[in-house]
Protein backbone atom coordinates (compact mmCIF):
# COMPACT_ATOMS: atom_id res chain seq x y z
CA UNK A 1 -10.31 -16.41 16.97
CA UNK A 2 -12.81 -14.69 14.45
CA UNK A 3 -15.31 -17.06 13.05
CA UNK A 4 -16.17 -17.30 9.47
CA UNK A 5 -14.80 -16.44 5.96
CA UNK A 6 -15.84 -12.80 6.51
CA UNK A 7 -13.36 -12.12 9.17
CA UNK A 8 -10.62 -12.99 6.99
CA UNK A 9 -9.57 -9.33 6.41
CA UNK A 10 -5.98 -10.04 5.92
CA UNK A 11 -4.07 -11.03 2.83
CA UNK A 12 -0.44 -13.27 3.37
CA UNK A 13 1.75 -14.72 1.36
CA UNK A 14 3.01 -18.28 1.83
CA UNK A 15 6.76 -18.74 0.42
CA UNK A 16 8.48 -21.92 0.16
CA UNK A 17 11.90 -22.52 -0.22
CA UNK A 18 13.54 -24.16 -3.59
CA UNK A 19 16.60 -24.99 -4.52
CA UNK A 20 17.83 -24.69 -8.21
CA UNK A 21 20.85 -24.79 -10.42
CA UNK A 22 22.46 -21.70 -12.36
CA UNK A 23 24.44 -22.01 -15.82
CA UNK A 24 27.42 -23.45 -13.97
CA UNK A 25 26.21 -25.68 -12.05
CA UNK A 26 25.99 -23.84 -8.50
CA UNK A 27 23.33 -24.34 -5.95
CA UNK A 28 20.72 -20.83 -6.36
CA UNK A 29 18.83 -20.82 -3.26
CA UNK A 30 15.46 -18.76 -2.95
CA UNK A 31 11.62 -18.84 -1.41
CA UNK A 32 9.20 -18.65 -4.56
CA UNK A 33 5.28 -17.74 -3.75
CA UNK A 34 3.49 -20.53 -3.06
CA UNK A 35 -0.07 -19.15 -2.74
CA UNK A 36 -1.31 -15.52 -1.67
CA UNK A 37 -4.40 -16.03 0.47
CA UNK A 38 -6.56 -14.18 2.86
CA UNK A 39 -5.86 -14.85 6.55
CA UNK A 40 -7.54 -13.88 10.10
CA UNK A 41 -4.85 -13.03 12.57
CA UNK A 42 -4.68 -13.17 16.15
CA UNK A 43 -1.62 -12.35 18.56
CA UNK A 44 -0.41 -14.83 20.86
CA UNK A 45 -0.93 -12.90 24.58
CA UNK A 46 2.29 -12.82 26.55
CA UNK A 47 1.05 -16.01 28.77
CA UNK A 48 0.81 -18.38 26.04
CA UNK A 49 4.17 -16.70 24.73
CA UNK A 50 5.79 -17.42 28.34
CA UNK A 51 4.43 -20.77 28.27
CA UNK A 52 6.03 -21.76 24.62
CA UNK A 53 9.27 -20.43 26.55
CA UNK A 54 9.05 -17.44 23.85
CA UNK A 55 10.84 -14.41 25.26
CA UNK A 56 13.02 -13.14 22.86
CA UNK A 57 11.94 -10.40 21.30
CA UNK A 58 9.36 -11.64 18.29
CA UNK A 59 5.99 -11.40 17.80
CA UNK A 60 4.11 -14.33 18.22
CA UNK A 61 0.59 -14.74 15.94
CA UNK A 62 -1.91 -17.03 14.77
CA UNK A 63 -3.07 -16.42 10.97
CA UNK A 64 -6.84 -18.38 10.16
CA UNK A 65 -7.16 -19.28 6.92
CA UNK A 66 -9.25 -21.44 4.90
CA UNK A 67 -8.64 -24.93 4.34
CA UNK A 68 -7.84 -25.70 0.96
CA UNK A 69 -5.10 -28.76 -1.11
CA UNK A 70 -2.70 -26.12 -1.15
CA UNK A 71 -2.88 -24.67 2.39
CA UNK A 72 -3.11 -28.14 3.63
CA UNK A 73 0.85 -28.78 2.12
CA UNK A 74 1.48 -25.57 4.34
CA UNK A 75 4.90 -27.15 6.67
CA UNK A 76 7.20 -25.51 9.17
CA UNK A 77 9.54 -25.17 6.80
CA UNK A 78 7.31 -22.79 4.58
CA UNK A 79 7.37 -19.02 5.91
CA UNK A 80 5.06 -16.36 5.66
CA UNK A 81 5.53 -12.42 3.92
CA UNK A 82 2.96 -10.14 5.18
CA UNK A 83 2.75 -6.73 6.62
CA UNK A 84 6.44 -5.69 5.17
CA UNK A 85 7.89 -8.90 7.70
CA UNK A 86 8.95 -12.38 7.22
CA UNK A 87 7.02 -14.56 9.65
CA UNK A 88 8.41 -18.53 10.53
CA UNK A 89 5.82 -20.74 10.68
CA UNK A 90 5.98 -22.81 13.66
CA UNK A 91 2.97 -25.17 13.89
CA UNK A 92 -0.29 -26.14 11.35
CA UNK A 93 -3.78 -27.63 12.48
CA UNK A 94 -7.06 -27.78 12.05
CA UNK A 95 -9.34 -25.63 14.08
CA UNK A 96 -12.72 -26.76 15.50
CA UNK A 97 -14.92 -24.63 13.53
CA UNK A 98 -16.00 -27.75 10.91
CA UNK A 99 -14.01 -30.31 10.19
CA UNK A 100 -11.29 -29.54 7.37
CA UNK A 101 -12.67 -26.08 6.98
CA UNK A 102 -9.89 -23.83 8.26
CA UNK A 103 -6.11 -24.27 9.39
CA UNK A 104 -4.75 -22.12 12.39
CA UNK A 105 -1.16 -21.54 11.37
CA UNK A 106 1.50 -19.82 14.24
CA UNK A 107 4.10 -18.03 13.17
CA UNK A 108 6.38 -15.67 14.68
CA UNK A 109 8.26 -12.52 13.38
CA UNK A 110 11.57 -11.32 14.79
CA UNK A 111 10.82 -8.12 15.83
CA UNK A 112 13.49 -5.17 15.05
């Protein structure tokens, strides 16, 4: 994984998913912006892929980014826009470069 702010050449979206009411009362589902931020990323090699059981065909990534209150409310059930692609997010921690400095987020993107 790069080290440092400069290696964050990247810039992702996180989207999180609401749930509002229209004018008659009926359930409007969409994923508003949370934050745009600039990420590191780093693909998941096919071992770690095989080892997560991941063989379908997606694309499996890790996206750096720095540590902050708003990427810290980052959850699973959050998703990611970047590159044109909708990426899930399945896991959040903190990485071992300082503590509380960045979060390693994995995501995956179905591929096509």
């Amino acid at each position: 994984m790069p080290r440092g702010a400069g290696q964050l050449d990247r810039r992702i979206t996180i989207q999180r998913y609401t749930s509002t009411q229209d004018s008659f009362g009926g359930d409007v589902q969409t994923w508003t912006n949370l934050t745009t931020i600039s990420a590191a990323r780093m693909d998941v090699n096919d071992s770690e892929r095989l080892a997560a059981e991941q063989v379908n065909s997606s694309l499996m990534s890790r996206f750096k980014v720095r540590s902050s209150i708003t990427t810290r409310s980052i959850t699973p059930s959050d998703r990611i826009s970047y590159d044109g692609g909708i990426w899930d997010i399945h896991g959040i921690k903190e990485t071992k470069e300082g503590r509380k400095r960045f979060l390693e987020i994995t995501a995956a993107a179905q591929s096509d």
